[in-house]
C-alpha atoms as a PDB file:
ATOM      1  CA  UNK A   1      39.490 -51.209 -13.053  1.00  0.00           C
ATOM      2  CA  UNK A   2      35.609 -50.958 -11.665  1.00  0.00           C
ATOM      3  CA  UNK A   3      37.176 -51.707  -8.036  1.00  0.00           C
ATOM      4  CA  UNK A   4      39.980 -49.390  -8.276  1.00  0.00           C
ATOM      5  CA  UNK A   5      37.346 -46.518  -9.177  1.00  0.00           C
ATOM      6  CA  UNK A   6      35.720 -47.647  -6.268  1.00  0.00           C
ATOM      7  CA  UNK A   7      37.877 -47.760  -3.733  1.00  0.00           C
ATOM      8  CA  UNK A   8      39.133 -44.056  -4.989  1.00  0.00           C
ATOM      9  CA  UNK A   9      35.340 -42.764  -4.425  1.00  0.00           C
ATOM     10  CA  UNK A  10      35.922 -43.907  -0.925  1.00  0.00           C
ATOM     11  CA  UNK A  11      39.158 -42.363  -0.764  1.00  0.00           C
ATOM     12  CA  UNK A  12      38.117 -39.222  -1.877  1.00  0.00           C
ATOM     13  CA  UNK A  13      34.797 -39.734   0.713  1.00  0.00           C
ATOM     14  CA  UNK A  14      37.146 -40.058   3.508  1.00  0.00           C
ATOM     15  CA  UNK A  15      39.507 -37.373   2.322  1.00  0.00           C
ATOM     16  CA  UNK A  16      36.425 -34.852   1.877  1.00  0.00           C
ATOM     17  CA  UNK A  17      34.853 -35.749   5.415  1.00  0.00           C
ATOM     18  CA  UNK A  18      38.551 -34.975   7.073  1.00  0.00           C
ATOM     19  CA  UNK A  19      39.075 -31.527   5.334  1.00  0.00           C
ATOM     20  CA  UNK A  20      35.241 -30.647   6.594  1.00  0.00           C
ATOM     21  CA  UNK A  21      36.158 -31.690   9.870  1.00  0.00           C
ATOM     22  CA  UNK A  22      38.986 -30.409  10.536  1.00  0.00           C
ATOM     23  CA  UNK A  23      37.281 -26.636   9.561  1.00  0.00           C
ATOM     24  CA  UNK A  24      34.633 -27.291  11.922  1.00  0.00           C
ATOM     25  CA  UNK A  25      37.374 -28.175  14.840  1.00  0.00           C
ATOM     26  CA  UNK A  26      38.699 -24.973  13.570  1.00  0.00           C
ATOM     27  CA  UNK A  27      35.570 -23.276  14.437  1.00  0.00           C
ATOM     28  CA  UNK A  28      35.329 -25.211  17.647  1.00  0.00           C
ATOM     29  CA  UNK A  29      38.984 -24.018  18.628  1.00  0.00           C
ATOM     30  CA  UNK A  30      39.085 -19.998  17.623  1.00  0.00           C
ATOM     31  CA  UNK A  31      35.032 -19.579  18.575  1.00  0.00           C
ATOM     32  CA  UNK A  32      34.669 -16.056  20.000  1.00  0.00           C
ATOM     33  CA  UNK A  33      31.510 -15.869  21.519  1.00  0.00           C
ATOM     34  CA  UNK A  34      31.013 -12.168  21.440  1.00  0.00           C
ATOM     35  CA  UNK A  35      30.763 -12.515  17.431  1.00  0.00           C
ATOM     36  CA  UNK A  36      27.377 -14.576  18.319  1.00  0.00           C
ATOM     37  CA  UNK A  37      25.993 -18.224  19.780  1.00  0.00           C
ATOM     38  CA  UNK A  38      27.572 -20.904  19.210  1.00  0.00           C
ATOM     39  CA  UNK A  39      27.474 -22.613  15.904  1.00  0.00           C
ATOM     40  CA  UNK A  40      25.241 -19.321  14.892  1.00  0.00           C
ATOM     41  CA  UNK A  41      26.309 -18.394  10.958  1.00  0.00           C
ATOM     42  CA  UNK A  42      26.967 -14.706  12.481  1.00  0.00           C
ATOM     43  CA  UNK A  43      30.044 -16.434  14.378  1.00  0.00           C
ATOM     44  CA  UNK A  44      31.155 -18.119  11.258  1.00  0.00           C
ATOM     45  CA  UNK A  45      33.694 -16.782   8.565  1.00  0.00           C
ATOM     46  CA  UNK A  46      32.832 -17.604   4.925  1.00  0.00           C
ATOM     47  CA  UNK A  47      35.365 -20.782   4.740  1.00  0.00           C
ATOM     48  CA  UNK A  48      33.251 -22.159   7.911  1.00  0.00           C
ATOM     49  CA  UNK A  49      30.112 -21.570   6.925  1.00  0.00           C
ATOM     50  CA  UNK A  50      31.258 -23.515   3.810  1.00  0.00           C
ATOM     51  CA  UNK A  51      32.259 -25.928   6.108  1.00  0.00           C
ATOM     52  CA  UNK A  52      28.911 -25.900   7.847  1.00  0.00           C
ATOM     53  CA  UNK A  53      26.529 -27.044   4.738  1.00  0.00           C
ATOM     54  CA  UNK A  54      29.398 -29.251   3.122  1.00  0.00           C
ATOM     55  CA  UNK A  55      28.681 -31.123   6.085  1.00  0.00           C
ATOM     56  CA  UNK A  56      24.946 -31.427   5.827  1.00  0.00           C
ATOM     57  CA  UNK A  57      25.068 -31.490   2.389  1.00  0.00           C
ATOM     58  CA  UNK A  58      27.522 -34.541   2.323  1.00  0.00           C
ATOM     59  CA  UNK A  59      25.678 -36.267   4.959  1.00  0.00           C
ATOM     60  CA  UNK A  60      22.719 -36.514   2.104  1.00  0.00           C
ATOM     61  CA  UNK A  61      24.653 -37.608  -0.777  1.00  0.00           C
ATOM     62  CA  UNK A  62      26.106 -40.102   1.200  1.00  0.00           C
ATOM     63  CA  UNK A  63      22.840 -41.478   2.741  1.00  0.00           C
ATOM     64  CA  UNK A  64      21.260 -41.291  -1.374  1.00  0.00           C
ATOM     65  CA  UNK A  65      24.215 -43.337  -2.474  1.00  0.00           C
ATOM     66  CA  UNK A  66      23.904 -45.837   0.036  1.00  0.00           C
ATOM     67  CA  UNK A  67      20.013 -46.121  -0.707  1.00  0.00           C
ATOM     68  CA  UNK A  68      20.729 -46.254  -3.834  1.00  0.00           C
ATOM     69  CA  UNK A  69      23.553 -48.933  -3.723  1.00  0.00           C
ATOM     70  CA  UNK A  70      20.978 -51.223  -1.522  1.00  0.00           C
ATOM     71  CA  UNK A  71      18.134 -50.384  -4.224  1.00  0.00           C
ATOM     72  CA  UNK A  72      20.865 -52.289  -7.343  1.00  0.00           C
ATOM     73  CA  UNK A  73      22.029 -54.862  -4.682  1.00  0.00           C
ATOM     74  CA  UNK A  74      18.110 -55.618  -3.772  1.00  0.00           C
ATOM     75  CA  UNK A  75      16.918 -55.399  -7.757  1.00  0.00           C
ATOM     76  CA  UNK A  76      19.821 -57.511  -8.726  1.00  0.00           C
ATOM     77  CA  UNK A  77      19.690 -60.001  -6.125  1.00  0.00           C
ATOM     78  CA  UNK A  78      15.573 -60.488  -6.525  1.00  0.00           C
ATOM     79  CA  UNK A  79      15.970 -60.691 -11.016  1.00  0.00           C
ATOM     80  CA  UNK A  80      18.348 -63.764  -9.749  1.00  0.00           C
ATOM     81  CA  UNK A  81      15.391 -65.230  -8.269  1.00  0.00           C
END
């Protein structure tokens, strides 16, 4: 049961990282440049600007978890010694 709860948080990872990327591509496709620079907020609508700090945001939880997974992995493995 622990794996298959697992391997659905990396699922649903994957599945979030798509539906983000695809709304930047979006962006990248329909960019109109006289609504502002390039990957400015003033040139985004609110689903893409959404889009924009998912990203980031995502990018961080996914670099705490994996800290965090190597922190258990590195206190479990050193208690065994």
């Amino acid at each position: 049961m622990k794996l298959l709860k697992q391997i659905l948080f990396i699922i649903i990872d994957y599945f979030l990282w798509i539906i983000i990327g695809f709304t930047l591509l979006n962006y990248e496709d329909f960019y109109d440049g006289s609504k502002g620079e390039y990957f400015s907020l003033e040139s985004m609508n609110t689903v893409e600007k959404i889009a924009y700090f998912s990203y980031y945001l995502w990018i961080i939880l996914n670099i705490t978890l994996i800290l965090y997974i190597a922190y258990r992995v590195t206190k479990k493995h050193i208690l065994k010694l």
